[in-house]
Protein backbone atom coordinates (compact mmCIF):
# COMPACT_ATOMS: atom_id res chain seq x y z
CA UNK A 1 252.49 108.07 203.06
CA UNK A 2 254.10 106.81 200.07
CA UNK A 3 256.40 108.80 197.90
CA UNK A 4 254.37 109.47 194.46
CA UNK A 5 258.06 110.12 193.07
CA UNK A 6 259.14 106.08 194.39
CA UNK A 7 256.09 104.59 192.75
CA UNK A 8 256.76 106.94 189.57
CA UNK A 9 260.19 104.71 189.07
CA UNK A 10 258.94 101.37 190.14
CA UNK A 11 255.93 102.03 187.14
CA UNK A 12 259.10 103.25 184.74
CA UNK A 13 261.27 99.90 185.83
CA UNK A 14 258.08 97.49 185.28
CA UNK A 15 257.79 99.32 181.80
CA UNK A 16 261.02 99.18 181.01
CA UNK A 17 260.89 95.42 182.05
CA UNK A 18 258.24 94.84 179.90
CA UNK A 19 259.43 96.60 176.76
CA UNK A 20 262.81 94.31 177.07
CA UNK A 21 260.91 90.92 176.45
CA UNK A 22 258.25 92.14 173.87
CA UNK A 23 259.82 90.56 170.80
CA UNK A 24 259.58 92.68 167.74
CA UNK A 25 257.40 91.70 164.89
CA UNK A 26 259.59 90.91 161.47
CA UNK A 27 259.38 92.78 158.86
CA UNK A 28 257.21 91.83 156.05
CA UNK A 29 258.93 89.92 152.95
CA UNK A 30 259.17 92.26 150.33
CA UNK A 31 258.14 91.27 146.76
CA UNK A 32 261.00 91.79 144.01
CA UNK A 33 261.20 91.93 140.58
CA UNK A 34 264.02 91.84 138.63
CA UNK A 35 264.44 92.59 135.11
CA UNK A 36 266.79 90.82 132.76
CA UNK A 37 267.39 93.29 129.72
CA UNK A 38 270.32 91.62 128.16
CA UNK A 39 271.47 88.38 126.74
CA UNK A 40 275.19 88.84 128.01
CA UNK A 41 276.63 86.65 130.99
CA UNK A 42 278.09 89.04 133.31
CA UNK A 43 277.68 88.82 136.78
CA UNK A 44 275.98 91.41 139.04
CA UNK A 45 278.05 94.30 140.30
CA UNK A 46 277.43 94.18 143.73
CA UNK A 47 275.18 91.09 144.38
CA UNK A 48 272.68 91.91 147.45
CA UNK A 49 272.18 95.37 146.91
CA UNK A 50 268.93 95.28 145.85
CA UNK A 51 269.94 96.19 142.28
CA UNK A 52 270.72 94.06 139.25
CA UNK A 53 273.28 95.79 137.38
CA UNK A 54 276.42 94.18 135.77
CA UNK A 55 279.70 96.57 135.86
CA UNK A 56 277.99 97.42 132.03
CA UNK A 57 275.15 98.56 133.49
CA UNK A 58 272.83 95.87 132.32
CA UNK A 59 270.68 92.82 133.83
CA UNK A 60 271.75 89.86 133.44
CA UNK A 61 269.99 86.36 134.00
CA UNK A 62 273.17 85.57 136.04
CA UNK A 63 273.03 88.41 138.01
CA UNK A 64 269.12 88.13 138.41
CA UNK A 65 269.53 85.39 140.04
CA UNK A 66 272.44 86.43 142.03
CA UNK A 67 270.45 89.37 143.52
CA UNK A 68 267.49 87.42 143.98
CA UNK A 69 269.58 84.62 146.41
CA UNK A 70 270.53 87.51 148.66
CA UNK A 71 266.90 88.03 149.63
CA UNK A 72 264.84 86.37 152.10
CA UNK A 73 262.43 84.32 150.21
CA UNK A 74 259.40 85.63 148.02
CA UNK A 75 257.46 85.94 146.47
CA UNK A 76 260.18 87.28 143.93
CA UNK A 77 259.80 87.43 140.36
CA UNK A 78 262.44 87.36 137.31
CA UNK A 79 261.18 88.88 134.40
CA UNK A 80 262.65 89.62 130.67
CA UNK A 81 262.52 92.65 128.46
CA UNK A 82 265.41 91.75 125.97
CA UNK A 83 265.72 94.82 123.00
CA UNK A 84 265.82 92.84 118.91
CA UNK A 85 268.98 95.18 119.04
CA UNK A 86 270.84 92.36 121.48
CA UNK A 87 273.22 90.26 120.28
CA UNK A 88 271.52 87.04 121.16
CA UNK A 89 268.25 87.51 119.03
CA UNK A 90 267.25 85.44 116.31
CA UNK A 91 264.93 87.96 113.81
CA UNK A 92 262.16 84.56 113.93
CA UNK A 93 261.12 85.95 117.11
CA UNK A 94 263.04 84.50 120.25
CA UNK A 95 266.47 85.45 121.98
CA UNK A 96 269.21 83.12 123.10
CA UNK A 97 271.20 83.40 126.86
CA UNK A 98 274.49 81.01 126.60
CA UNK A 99 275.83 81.09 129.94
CA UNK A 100 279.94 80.42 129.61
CA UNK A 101 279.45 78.55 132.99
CA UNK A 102 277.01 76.95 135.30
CA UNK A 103 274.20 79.52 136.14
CA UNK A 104 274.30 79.86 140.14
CA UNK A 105 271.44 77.61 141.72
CA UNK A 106 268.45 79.36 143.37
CA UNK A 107 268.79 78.65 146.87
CA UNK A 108 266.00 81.62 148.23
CA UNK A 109 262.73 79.87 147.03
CA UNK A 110 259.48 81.32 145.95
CA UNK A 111 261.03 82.74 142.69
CA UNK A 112 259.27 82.46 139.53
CA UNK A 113 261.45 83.23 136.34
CA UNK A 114 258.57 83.95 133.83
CA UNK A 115 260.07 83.84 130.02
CA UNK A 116 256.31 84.77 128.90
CA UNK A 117 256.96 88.64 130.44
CA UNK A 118 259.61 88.85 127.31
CA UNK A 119 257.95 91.02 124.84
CA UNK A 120 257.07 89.67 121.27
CA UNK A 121 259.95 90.43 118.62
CA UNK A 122 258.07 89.07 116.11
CA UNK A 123 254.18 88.26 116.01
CA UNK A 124 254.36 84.95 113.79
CA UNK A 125 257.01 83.28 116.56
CA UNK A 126 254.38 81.27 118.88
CA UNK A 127 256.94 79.27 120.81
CA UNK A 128 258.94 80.52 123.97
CA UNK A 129 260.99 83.63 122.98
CA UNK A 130 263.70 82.96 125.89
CA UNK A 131 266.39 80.11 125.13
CA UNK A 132 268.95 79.12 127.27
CA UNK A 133 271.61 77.45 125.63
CA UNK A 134 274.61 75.40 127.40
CA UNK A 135 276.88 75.00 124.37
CA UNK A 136 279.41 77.27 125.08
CA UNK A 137 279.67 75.54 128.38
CA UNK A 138 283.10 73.23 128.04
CA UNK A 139 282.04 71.29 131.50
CA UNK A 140 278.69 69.63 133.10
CA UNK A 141 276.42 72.21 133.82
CA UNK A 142 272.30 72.38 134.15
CA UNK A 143 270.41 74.75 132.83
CA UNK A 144 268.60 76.04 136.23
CA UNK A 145 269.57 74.32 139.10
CA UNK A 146 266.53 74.84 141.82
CA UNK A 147 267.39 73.79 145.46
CA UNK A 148 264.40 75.79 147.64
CA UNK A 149 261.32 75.23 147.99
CA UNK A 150 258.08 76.83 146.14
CA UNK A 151 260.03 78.05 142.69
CA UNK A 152 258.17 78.36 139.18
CA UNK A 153 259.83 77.86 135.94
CA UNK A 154 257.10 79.40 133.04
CA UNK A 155 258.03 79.59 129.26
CA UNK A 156 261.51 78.98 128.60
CA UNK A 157 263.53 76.68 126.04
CA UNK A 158 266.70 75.30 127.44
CA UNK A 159 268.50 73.15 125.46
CA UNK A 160 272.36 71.70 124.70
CA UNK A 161 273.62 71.40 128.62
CA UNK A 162 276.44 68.22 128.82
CA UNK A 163 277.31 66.08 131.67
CA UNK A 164 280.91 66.77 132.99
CA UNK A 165 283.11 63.80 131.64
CA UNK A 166 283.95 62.45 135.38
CA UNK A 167 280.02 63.11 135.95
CA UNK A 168 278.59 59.14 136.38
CA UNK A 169 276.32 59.82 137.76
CA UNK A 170 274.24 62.61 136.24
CA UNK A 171 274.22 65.60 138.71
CA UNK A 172 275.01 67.88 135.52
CA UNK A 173 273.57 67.80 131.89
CA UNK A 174 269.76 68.55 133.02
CA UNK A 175 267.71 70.95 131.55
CA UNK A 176 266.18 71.74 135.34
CA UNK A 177 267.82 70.30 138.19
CA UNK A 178 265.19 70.14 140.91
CA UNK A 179 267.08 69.04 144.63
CA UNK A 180 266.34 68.83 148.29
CA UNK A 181 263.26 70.95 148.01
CA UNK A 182 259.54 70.79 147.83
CA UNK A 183 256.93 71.93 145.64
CA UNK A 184 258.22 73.44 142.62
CA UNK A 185 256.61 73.63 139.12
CA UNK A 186 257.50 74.05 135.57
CA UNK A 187 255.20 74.72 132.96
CA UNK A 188 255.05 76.06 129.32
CA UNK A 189 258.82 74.95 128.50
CA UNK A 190 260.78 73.34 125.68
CA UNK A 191 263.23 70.78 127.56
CA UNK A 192 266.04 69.52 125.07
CA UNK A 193 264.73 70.63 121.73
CA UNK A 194 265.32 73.43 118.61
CA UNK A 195 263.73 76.66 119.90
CA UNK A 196 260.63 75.80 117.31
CA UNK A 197 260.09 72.40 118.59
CA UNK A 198 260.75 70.57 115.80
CA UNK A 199 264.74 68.63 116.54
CA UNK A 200 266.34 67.68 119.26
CA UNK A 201 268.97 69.77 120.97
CA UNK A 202 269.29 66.95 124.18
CA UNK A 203 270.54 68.12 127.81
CA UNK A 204 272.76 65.06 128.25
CA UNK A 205 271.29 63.55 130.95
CA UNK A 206 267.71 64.46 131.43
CA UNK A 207 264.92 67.31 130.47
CA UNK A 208 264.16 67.33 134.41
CA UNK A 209 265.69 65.87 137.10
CA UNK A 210 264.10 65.67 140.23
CA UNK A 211 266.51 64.36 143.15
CA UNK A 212 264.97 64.54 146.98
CA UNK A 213 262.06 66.63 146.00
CA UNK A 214 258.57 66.47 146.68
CA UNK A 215 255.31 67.79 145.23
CA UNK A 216 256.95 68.97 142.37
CA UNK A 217 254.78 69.80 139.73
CA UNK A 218 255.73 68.97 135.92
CA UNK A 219 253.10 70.17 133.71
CA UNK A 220 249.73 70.42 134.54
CA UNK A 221 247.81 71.06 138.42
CA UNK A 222 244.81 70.03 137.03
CA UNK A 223 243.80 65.97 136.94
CA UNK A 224 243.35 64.27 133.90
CA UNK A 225 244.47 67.44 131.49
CA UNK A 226 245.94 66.31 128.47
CA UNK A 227 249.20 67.77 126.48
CA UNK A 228 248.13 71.78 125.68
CA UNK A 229 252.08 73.00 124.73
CA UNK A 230 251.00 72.87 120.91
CA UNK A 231 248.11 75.08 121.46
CA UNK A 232 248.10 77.21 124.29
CA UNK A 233 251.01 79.19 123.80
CA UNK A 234 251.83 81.36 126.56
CA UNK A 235 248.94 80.29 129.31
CA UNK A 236 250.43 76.11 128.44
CA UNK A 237 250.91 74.46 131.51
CA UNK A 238 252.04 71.27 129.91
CA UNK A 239 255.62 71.04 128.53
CA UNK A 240 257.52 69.63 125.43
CA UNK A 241 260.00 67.37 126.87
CA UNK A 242 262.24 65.38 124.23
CA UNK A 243 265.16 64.86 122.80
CA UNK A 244 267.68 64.54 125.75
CA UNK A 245 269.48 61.99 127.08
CA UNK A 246 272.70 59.08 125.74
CA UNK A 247 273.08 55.38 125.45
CA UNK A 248 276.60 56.04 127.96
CA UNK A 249 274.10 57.02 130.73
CA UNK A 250 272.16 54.26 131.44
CA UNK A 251 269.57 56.42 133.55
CA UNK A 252 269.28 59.00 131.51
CA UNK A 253 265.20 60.02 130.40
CA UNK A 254 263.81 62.93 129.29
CA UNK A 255 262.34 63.04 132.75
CA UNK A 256 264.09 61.16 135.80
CA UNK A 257 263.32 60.84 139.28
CA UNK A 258 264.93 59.68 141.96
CA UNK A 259 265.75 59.46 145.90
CA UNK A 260 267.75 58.43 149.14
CA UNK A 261 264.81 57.70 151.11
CA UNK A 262 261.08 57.59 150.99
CA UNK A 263 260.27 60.96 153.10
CA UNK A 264 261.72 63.02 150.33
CA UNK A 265 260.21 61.95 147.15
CA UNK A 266 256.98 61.66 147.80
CA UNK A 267 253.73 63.22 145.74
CA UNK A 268 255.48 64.43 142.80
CA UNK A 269 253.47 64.80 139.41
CA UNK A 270 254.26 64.41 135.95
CA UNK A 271 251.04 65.44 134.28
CA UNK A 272 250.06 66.77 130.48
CA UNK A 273 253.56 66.67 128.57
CA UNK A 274 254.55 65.64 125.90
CA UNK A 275 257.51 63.41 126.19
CA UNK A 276 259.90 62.55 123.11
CA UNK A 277 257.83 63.24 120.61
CA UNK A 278 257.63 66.50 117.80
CA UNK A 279 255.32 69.61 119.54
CA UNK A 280 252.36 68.31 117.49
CA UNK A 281 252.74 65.27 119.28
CA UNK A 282 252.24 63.10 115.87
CA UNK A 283 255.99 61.78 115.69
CA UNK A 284 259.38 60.63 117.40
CA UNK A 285 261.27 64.30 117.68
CA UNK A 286 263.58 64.42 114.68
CA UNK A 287 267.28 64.24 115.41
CA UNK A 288 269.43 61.32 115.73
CA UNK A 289 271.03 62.43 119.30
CA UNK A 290 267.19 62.55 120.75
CA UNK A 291 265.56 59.83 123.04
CA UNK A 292 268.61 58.04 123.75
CA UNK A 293 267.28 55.90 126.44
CA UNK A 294 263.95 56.37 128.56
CA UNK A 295 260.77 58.73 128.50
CA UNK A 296 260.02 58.78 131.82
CA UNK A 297 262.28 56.81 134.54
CA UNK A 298 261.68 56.01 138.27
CA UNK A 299 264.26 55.29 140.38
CA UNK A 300 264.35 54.47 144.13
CA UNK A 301 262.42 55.59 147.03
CA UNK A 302 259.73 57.69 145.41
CA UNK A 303 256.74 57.24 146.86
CA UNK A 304 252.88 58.56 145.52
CA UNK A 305 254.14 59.75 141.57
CA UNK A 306 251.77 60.60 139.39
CA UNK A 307 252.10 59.73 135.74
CA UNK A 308 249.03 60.96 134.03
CA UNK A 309 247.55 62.39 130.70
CA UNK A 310 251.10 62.46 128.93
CA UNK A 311 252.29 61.46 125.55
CA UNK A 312 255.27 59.22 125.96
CA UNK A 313 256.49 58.20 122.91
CA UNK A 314 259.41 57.81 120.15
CA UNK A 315 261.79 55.95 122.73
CA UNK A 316 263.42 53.08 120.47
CA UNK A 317 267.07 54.58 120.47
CA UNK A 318 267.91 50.99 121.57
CA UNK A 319 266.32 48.03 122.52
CA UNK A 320 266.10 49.02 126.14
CA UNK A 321 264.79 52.11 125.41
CA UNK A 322 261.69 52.79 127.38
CA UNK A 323 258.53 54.55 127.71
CA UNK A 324 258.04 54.44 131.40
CA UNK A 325 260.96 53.13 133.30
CA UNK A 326 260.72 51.60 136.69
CA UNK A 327 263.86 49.93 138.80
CA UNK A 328 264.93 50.05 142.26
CA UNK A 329 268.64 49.05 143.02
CA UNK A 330 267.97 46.75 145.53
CA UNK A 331 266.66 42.78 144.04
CA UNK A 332 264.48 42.28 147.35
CA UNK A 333 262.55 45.70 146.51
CA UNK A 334 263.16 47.36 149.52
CA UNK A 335 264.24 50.86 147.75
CA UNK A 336 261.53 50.18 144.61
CA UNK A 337 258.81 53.00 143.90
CA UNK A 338 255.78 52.93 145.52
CA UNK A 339 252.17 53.58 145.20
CA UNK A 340 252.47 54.51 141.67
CA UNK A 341 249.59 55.75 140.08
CA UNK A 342 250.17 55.39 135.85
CA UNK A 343 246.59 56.87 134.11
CA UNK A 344 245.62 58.30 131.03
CA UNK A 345 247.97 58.15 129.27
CA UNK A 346 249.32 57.66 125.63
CA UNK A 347 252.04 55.41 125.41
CA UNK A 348 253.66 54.62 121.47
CA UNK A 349 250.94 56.57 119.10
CA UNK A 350 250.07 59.52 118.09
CA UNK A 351 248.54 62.74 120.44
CA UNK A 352 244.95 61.70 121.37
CA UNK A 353 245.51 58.02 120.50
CA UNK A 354 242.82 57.88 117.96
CA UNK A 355 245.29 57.46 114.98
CA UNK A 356 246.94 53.66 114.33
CA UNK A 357 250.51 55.71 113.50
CA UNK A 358 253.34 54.50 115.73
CA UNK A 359 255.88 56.23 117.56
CA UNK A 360 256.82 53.30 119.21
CA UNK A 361 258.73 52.73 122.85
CA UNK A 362 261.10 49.68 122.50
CA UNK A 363 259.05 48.87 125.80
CA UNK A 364 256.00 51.02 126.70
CA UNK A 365 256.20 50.46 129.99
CA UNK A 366 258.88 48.49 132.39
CA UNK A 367 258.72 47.67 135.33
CA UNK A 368 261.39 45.94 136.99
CA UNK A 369 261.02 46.97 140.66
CA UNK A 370 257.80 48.78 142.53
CA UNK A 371 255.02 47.91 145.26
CA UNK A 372 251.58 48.77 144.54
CA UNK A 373 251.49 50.03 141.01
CA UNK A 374 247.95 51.04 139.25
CA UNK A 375 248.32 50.94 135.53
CA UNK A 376 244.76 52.35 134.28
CA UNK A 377 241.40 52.01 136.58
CA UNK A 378 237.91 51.71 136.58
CA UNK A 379 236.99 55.18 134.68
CA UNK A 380 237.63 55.97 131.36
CA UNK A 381 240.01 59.23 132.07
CA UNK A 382 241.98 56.83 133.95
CA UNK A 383 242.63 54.30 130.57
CA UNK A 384 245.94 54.11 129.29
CA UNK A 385 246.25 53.56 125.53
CA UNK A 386 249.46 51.95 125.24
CA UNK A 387 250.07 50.64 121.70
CA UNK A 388 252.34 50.74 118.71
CA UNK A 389 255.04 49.60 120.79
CA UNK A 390 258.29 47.69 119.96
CA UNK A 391 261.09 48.34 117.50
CA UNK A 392 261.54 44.28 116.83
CA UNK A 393 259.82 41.43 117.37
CA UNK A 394 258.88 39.86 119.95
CA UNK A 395 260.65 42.96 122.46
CA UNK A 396 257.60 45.39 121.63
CA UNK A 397 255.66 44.60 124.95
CA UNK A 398 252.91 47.32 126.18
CA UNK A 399 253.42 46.12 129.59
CA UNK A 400 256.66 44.73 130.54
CA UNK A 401 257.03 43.62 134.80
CA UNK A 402 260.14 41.36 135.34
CA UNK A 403 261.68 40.75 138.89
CA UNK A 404 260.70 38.99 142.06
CA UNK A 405 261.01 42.87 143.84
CA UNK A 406 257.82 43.89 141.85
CA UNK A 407 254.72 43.61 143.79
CA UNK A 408 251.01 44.27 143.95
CA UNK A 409 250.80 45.54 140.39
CA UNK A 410 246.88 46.22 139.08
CA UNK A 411 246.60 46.61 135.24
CA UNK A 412 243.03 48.19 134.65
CA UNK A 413 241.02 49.16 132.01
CA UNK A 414 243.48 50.00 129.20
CA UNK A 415 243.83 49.60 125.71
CA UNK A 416 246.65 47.50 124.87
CA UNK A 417 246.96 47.16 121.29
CA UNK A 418 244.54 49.26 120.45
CA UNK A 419 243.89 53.18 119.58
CA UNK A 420 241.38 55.35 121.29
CA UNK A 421 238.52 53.71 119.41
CA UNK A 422 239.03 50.11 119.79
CA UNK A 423 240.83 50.22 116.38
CA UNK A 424 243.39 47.50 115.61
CA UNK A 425 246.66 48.77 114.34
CA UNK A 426 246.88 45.74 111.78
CA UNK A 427 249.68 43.45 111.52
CA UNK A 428 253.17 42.98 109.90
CA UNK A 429 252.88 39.23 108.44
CA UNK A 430 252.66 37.45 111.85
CA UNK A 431 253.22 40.46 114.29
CA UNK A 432 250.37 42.33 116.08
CA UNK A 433 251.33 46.34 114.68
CA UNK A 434 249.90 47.24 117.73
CA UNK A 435 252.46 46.02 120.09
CA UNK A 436 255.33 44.04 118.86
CA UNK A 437 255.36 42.24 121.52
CA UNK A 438 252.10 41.04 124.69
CA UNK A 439 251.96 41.97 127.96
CA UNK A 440 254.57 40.07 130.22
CA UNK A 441 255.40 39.00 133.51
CA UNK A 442 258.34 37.44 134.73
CA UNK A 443 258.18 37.38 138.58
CA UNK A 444 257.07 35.62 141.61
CA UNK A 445 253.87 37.76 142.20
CA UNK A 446 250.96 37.87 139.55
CA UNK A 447 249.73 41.18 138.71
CA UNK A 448 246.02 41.61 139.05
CA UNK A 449 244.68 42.22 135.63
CA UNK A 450 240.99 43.50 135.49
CA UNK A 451 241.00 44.37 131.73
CA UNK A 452 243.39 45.32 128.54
């Protein structure tokens, strides 16, 4: 007969066997929120404690974000509640946060930092009431520099953020920095302008640079939604976008993308912004230092961008100054953008394109490198009005393609010359008003051209 008290222990051992390879379940990510109640720059106490608390005894934005790197990631929110007693706000309604160096990137990923949570100081300011400021920076620095995945940037002006003087090659001077990451979005902000809207108060290189990113989101989710930052106030989606870049850069935009190979910059969207123009959208953004070169510029290996329902105008700094940029480095093509999709836009006139005002583009759009570009299509959401180019004649094309590495183009369904209506913009003794100069190609493949 078998011992009950032996089969007791073999039952305990199995058990105990058991209990060793059962892995145990992580815990669940915990949701934080962290509460920026001061315009100072000090950094957190004791960063990864949970708590955001300078050695004052107040939240920072820097030390936000330093607590909020030392979590696993979010969802994780950074939120304001700034008192009018602060040194940093402005009685018209908004408060300013000059960092006195770079703001540390966030590296965690699913952080949104929300500058609509900041309670109104003063009910007749309708623009956003945080500003981030660079000018007491004395090297490059961005404004936020995002390097995870699945961040949201909502409601925030940042504005006055240099490139370092050895910095060629633009990795500082951005309003957002957006790197090695994936879906990210920014909505509601003022990028390189006067916390009203009206001047320009340029980042140095660009409004937003995106660098090996994908899916990011600038603007609007939604197809076909036009510009909504002059109206919407707090619920925009779209963004103001102006004013930044300089002639010594020659790729800096007010939005540039870029890449070191296809797989990681693909499917990002620029989508219901206005880009270089005043927040009404009805004029080139005052300020000599604003627009100095491109609107909107696409480097190499991107892959599926979406330019759509923008206003992209006021670029005529100098004669190469762009609405829509587009230029791999290689001549043969083999880095150029591709798949390109370039609908609904407004390109040299006014918001809505029903006016015959200009805000020209030297060039509304360039391209001098890219496969498979769609410029317009067969629907009417998807027509492009791209008129009132051209600061001299003849360089005042609406549609500029010029190399032997640009292939496959289709130019659809636009109006090219004309406003919304199928109005002429009238002409300046011999020149066409509505683009200074016609569409052109100089290269070895014909685009196909369906209608203007």
């Amino acid at each position: 007969m078998r011992c009950p008290l032996a089969r007791a222990y073999r039952l305990l051992s199995v058990l105990a066997l058991l209990a060793f390879f059962v892995v145990t379940p992580a815990p669940p990510v915990l949701a934080a929120t962290f509460t920026v109640n001061s315009t100072d720059d000090d950094p957190d106490a004791s960063p990864g404690n949970g708590v955001c608390q300078t050695a004052g005894g107040q939240c920072t934005l820097r030390a936000a974000i330093q607590e909020v790197n030392a979590l696993t990631p979010g969802p994780h929110t950074i939120v304001f509640n700034i008192p009018t007693a602060s040194p940093g706000y402005n009685s018209s309604g908004y408060w300013v946060i000059r960092p006195a160096s770079a703001l540390p990137a966030i590296t965690v990923g699913n952080v949104t930092i929300d500058g609509r949570t900041q309670p109104v100081g003063n009910p007749g300011w309708t623009h956003p009431r945080i500003v981030l400021d660079g000018s007491l920076i004395t090297g490059g620095a961005n404004g936020l520099t995002i390097t995870s995945s699945g961040n949201t940037i909502r409601r925030l002006t940042i504005q006055n953020f240099v490139t370092s003087s050895f910095d060629l090659t633009g990795t500082t001077g951005s309003g957002i920095f957006i790197r090695d990451s994936t879906n990210n979005r920014v909505h509601g902000c003022y990028l390189g302008t006067t916390p009203d809207g009206s001047s320009a108060a340029r980042n140095h290189f660009a409004g937003v640079r995106v660098q090996n990113a994908s899916n990011t989101i600038i603007g609007n989710p939604t197809a076909g939604t036009g510009p909504d930052i002059d109206t919407a106030g707090d619920n925009a989606l779209g963004n103001l976008i102006a004013g930044n870049g300089q002639t010594l850069l020659t790729t800096a935009a007010n939005v540039y993308l870029t890449a070191s190979a296809y797989a990681s910059g693909g499917g990002n969207v620029i989508r219901g912004n206005l880009i270089g123009t005043n927040l009404a959208g009805t004029a080139k953004i005052a300020g000599d230092s604003g627009n100095q070169r491109y609107g909107v510029q696409l480097d190499k290996y991107l892959d599926d961008t979406i330019i759509d329902a923008n206003v992209i105008a006021g670029h005529d700094a100098t004669s190469s100054s762009y609405g829509i940029y587009m230029y791999g480095q290689n001549v043969d093509g083999t880095d150029s953008p591709l798949d390109t999709v370039i609908t609904g836009n407004v390109i040299g006139t006014t918001k809505g394109g029903t006016s015959t005002t200009r805000v020209p583009n030297s060039v509304g759009i360039y391209i001098g490198g890219a496969h498979n570009t769609r410029i317009g299509g067969a629907t009417l959401a998807e027509r492009n009005i791209i008129a009132g180019n051209g600061a001299t004649s003849p360089n005042g094309h609406g549609v500029q393609l010029r190399s032997r590495a640009v292939f496959n183009t289709t130019i659809q369904g636009n109006y090219i010359g004309l406003n919304a209506n199928g109005a002429s913009f009238g002409r300046s003794g011999t020149d066409s008003l509505g683009n200074l100069g016609p569409v052109s190609y100089t290269h070895l493949t014909l685009p196909t051209i369906y209608s203007v």
